[in-house]
N, C-alpha and C. Protein backbone atom coordinates (compact mmCIF):
# COMPACT_ATOMS: atom_id res chain seq x y z
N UNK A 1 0.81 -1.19 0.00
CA UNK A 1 0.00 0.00 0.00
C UNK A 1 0.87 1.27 0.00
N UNK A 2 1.72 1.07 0.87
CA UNK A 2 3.11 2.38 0.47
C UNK A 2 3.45 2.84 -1.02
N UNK A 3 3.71 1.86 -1.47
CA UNK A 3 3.99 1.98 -2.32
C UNK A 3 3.44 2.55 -3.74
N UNK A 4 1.96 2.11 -3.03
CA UNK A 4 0.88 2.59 -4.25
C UNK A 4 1.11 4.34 -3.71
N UNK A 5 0.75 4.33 -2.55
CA UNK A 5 0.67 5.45 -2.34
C UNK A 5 1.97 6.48 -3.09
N UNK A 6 2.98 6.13 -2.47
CA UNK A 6 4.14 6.86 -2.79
C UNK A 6 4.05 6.88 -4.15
N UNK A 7 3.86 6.55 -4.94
CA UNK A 7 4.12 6.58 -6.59
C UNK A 7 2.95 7.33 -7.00
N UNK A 8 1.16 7.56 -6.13
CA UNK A 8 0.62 8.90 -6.81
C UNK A 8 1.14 9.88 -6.33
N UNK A 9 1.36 10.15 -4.87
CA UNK A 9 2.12 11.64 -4.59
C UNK A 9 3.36 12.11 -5.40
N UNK A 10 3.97 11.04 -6.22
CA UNK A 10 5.13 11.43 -6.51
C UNK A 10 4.44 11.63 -8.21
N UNK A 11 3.36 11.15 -8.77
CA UNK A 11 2.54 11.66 -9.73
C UNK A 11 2.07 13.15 -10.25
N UNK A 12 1.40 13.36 -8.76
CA UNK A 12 0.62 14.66 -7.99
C UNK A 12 1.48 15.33 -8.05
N UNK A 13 2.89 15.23 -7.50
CA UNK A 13 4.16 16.01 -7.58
C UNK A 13 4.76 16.48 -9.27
N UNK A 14 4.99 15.59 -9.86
CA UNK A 14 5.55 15.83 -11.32
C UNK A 14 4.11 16.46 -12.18
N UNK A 15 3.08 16.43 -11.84
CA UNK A 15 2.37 16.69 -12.96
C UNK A 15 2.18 17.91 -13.04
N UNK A 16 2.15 19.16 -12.26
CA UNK A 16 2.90 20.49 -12.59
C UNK A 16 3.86 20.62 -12.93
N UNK A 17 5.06 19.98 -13.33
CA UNK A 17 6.21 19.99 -13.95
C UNK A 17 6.25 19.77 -15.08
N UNK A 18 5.11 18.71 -15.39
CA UNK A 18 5.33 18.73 -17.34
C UNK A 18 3.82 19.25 -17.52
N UNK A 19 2.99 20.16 -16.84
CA UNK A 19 2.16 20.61 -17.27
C UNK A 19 2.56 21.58 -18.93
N UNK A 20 3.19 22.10 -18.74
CA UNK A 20 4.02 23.22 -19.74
C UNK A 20 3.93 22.71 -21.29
N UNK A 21 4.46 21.04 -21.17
CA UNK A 21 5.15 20.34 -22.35
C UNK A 21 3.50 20.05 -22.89
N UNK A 22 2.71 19.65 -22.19
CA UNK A 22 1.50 18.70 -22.26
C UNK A 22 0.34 19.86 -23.50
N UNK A 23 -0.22 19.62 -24.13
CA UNK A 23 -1.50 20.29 -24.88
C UNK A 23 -0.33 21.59 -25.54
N UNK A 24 0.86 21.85 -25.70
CA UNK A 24 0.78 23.62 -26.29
C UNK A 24 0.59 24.24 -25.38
N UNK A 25 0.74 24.41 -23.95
CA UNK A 25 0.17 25.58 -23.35
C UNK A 25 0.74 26.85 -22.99
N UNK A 26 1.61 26.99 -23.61
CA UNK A 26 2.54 27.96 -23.86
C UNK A 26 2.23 28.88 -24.74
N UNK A 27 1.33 29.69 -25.51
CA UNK A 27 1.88 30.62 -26.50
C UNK A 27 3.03 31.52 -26.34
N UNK A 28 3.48 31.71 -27.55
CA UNK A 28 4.64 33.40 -27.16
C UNK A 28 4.30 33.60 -28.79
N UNK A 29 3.70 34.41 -28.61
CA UNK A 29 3.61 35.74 -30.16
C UNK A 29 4.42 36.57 -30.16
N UNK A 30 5.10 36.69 -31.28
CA UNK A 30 5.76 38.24 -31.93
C UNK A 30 4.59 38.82 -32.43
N UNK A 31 4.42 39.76 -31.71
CA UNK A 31 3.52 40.98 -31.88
C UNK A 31 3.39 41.78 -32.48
N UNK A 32 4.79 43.07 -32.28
CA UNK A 32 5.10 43.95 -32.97
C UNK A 32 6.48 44.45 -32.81
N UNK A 33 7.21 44.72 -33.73
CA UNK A 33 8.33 45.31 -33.79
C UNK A 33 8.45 47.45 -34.13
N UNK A 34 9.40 47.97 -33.01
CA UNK A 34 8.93 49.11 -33.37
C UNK A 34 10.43 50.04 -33.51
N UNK A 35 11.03 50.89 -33.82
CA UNK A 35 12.22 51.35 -33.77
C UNK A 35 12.26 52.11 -32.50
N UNK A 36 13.40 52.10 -31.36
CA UNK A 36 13.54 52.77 -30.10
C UNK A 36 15.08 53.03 -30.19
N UNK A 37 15.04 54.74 -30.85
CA UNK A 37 16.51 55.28 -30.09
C UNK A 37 17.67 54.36 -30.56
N UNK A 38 17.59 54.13 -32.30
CA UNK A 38 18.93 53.57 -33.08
C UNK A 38 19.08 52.13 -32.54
N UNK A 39 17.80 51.11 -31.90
CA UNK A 39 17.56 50.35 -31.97
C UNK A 39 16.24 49.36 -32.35
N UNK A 40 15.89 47.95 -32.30
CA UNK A 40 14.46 47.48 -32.39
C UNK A 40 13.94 46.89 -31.45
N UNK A 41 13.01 47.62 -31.20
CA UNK A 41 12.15 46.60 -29.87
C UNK A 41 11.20 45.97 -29.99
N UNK A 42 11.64 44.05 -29.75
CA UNK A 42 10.33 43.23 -30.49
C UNK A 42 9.71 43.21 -29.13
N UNK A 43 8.14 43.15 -29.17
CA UNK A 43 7.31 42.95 -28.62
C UNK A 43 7.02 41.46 -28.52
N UNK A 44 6.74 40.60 -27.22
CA UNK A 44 5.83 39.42 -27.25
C UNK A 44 5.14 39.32 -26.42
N UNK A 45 3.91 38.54 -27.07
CA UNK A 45 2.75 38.29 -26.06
C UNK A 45 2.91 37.25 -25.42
N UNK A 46 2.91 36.72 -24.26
CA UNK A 46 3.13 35.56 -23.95
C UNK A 46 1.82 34.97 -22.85
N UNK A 47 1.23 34.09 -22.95
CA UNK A 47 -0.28 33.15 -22.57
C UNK A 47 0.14 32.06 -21.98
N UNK A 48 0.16 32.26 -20.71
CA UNK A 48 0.31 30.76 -19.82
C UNK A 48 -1.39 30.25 -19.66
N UNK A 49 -1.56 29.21 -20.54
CA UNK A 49 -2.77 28.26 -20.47
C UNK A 49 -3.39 27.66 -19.05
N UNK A 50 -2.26 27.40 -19.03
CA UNK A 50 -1.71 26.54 -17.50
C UNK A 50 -2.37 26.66 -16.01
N UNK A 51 -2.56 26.22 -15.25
CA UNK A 51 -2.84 26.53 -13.81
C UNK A 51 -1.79 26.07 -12.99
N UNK A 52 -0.71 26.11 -13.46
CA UNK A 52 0.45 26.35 -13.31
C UNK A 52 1.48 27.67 -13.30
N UNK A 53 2.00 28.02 -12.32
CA UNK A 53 2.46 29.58 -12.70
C UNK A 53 4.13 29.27 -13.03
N UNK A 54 4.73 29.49 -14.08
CA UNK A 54 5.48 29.59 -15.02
C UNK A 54 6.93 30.80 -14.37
N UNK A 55 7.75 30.04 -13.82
CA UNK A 55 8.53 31.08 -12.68
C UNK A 55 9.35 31.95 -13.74
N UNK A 56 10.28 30.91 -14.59
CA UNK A 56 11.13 31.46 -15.60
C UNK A 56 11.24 30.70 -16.78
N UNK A 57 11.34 31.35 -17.90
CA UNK A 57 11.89 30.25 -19.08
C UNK A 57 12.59 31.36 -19.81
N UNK A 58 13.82 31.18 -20.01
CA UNK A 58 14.60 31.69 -20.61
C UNK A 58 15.11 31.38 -22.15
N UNK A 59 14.79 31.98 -22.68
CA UNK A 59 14.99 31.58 -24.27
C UNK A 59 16.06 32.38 -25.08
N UNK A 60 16.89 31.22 -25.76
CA UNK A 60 18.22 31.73 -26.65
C UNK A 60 17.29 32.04 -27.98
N UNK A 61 17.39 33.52 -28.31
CA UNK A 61 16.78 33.75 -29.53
C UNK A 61 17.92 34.45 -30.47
N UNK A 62 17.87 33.93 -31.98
CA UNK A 62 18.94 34.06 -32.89
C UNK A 62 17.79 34.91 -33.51
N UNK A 63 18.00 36.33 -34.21
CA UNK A 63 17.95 37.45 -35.01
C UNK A 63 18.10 37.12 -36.48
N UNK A 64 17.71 36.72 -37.53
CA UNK A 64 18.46 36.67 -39.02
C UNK A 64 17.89 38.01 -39.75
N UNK A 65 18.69 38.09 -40.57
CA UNK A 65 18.24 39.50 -41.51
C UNK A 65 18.19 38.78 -42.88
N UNK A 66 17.56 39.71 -43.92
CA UNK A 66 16.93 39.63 -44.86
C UNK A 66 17.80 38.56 -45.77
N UNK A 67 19.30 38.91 -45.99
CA UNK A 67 20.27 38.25 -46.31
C UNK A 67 20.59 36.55 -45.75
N UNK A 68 19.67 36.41 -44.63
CA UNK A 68 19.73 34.65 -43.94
C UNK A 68 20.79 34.67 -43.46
N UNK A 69 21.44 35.76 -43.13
CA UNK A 69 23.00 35.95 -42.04
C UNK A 69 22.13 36.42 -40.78
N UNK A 70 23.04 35.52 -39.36
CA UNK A 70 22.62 36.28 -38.67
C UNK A 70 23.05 37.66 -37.77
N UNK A 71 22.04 38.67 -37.27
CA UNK A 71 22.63 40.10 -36.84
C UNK A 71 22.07 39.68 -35.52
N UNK A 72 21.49 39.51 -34.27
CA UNK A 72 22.00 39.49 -33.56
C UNK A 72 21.53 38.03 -33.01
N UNK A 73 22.22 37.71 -31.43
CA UNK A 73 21.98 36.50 -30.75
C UNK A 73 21.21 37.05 -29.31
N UNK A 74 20.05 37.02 -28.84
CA UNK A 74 20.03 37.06 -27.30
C UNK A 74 19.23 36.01 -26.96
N UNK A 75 20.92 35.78 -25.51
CA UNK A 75 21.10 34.04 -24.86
C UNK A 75 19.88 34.53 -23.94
N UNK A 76 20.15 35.41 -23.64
CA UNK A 76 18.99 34.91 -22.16
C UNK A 76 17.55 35.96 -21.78
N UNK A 77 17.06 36.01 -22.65
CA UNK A 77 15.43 36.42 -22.92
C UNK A 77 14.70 35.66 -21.91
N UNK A 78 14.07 36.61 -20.55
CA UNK A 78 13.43 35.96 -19.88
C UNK A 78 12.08 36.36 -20.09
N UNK A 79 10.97 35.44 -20.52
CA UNK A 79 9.82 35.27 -20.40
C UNK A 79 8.89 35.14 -19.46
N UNK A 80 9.42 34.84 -18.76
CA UNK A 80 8.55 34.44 -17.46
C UNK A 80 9.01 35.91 -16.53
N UNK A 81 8.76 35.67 -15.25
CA UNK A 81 7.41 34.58 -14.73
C UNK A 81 6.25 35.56 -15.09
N UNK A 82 5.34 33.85 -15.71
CA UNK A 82 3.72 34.32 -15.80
C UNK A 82 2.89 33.23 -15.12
N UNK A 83 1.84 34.09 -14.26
CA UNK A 83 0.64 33.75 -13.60
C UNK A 83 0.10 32.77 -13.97
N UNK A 84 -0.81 31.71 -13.36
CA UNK A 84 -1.09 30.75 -14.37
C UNK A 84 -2.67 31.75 -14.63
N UNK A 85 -3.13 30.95 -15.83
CA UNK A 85 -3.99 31.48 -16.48
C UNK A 85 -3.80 33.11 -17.12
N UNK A 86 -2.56 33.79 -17.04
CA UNK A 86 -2.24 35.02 -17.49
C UNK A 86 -1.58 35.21 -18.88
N UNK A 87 -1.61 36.72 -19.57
CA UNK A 87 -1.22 36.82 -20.54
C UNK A 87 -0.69 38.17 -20.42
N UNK A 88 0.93 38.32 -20.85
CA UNK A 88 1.61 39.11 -20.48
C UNK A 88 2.40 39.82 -21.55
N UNK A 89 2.97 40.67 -21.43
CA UNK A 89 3.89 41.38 -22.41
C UNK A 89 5.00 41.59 -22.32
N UNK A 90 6.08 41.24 -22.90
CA UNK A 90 7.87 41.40 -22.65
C UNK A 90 8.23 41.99 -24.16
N UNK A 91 9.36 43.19 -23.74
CA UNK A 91 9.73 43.76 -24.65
C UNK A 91 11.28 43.84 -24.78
N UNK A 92 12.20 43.53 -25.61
CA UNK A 92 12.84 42.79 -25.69
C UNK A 92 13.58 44.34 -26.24
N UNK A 93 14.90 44.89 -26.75
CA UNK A 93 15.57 45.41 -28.02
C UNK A 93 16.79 45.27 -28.03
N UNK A 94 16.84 45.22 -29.57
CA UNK A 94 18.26 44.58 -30.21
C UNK A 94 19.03 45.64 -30.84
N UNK A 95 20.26 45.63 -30.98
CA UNK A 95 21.17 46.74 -31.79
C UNK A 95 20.89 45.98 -33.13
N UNK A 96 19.94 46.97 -33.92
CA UNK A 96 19.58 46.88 -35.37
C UNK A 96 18.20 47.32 -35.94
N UNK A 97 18.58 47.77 -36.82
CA UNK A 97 17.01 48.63 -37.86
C UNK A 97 16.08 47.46 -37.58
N UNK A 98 14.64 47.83 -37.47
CA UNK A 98 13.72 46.66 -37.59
C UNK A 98 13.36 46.47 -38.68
N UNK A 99 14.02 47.09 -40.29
CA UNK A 99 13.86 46.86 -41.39
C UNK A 99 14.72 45.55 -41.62
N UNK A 100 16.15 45.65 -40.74
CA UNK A 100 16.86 44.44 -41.15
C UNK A 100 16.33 43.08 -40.75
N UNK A 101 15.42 42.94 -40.00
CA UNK A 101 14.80 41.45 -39.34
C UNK A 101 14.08 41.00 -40.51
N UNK A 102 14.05 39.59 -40.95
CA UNK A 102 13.84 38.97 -41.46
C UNK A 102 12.90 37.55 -40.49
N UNK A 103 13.42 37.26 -39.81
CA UNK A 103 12.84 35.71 -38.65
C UNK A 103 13.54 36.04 -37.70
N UNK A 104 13.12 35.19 -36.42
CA UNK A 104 13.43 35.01 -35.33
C UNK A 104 13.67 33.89 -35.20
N UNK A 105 14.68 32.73 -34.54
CA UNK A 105 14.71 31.59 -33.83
C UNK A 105 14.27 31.14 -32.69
N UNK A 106 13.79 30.45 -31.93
CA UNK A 106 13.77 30.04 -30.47
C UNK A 106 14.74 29.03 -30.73
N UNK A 107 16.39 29.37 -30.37
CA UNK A 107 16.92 27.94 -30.76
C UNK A 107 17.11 27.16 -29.53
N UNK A 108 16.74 28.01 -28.17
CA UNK A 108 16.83 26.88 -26.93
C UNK A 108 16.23 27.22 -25.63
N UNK A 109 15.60 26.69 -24.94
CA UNK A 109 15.10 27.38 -24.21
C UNK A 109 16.10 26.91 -23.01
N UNK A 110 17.13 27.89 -22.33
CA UNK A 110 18.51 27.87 -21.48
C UNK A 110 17.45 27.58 -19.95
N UNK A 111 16.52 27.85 -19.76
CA UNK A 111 16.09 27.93 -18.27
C UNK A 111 14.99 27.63 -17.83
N UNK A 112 13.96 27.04 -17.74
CA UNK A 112 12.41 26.89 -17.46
C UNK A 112 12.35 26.30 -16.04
N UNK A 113 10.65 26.94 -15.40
CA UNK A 113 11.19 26.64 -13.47
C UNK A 113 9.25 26.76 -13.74
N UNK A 114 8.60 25.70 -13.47
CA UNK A 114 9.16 24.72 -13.15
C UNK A 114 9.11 23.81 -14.71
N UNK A 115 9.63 22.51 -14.43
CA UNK A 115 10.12 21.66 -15.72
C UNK A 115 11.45 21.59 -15.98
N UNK A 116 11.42 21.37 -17.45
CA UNK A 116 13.15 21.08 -17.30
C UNK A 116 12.92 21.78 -19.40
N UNK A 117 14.04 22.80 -19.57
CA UNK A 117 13.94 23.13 -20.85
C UNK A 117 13.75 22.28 -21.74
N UNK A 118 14.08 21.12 -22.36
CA UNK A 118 13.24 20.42 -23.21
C UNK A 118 11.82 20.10 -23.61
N UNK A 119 11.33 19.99 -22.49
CA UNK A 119 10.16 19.71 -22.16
C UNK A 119 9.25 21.11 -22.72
N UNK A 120 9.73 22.24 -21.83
CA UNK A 120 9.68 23.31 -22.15
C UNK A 120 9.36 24.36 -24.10
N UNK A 121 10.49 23.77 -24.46
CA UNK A 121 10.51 24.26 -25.43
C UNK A 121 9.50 23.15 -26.64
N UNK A 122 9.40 22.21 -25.92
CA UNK A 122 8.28 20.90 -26.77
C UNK A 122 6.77 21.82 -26.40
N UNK A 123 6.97 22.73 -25.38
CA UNK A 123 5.43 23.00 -25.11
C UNK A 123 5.04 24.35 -25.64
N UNK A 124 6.30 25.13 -26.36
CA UNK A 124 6.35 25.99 -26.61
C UNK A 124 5.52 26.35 -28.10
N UNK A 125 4.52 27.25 -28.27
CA UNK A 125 3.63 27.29 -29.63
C UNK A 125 3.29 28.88 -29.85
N UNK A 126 4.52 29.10 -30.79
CA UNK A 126 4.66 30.08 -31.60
C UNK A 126 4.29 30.59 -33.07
N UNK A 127 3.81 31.97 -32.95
CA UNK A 127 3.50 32.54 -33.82
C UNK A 127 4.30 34.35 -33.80
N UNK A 128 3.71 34.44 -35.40
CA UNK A 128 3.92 35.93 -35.44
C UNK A 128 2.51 36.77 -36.07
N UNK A 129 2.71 38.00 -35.43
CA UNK A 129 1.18 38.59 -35.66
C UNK A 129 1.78 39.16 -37.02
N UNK A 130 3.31 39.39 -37.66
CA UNK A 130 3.83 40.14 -38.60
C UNK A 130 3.92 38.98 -39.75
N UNK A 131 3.00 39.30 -41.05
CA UNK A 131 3.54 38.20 -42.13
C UNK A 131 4.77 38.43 -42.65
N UNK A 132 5.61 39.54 -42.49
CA UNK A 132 6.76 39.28 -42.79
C UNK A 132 7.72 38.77 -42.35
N UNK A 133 7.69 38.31 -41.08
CA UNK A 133 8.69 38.45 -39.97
C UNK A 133 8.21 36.47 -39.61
N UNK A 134 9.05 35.54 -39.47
CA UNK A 134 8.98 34.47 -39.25
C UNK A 134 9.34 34.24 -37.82
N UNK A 135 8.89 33.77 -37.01
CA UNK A 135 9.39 33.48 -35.59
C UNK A 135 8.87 31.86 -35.71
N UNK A 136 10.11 30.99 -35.26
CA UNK A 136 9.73 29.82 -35.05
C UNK A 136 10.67 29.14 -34.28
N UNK A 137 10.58 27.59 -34.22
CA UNK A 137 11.59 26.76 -33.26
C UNK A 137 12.11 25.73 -34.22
């Protein structure tokens, strides 16, 4: 009977941890991009589905320009923390014209609390509100 027991609490325990990975419940939209002071500041929306509150997830995002070279790298874009059931706004800016953006990468997600970044970035479901502008994983 221990044993049964111990293995749902320890169920009960993990299942806010891969809540994140489970259904998409992650959105993060690129919203809008706007020029700020000889730089670009992307906008994202970000939607925790979840009833889970989302402490940190930190995302390595790669910059490409029109040319498919890339202009800039930022390692540690923190997203979080969001509320569960909340939808929030993070504004991000990069040294470069927002004419030169072409796509965005999510190439890793460096940090997620709770979960573990893989998981994380499996739960991650991205879009862009800009048809020119590609944001993906």
């Amino acid at each position: 009977m221990r044993v049964v027991l111990s293995a749902l609490v320890g169920v009960q325990l993990l299942g806010p941890h891969t809540a994140l990975a489970a259904e998409e419940k992650f959105p993060v939209e690129l919203n809008t991009i706007e020029p700020a002071e000889s730089r670009c500041r992307l906008n994202f929306v970000i939607e925790n589905k979840s009833d889970v509150a989302v402490e940190s997830m930190k995302l390595d995002l790669v910059v490409f320009g029109s040319d498919s070279g890339i202009l800039r790298r930022l390692l540690l874009t923190e997203m979080g923390p969001v509320r569960p059931l909340k939808t929030i706004v993070r504004a991000f800016a990069i040294d470069a014209e927002c004419g030169q953006i072409a796509s965005i990468l999510v190439n890793e997600v460096n940090a997620c609390a709770p979960g573990n970044p893989n998981s994380c970035l499996d739960g991650l479901a991205l879009s862009s509100r800009l048809k020119e502008l590609r944001f993906y994983k």
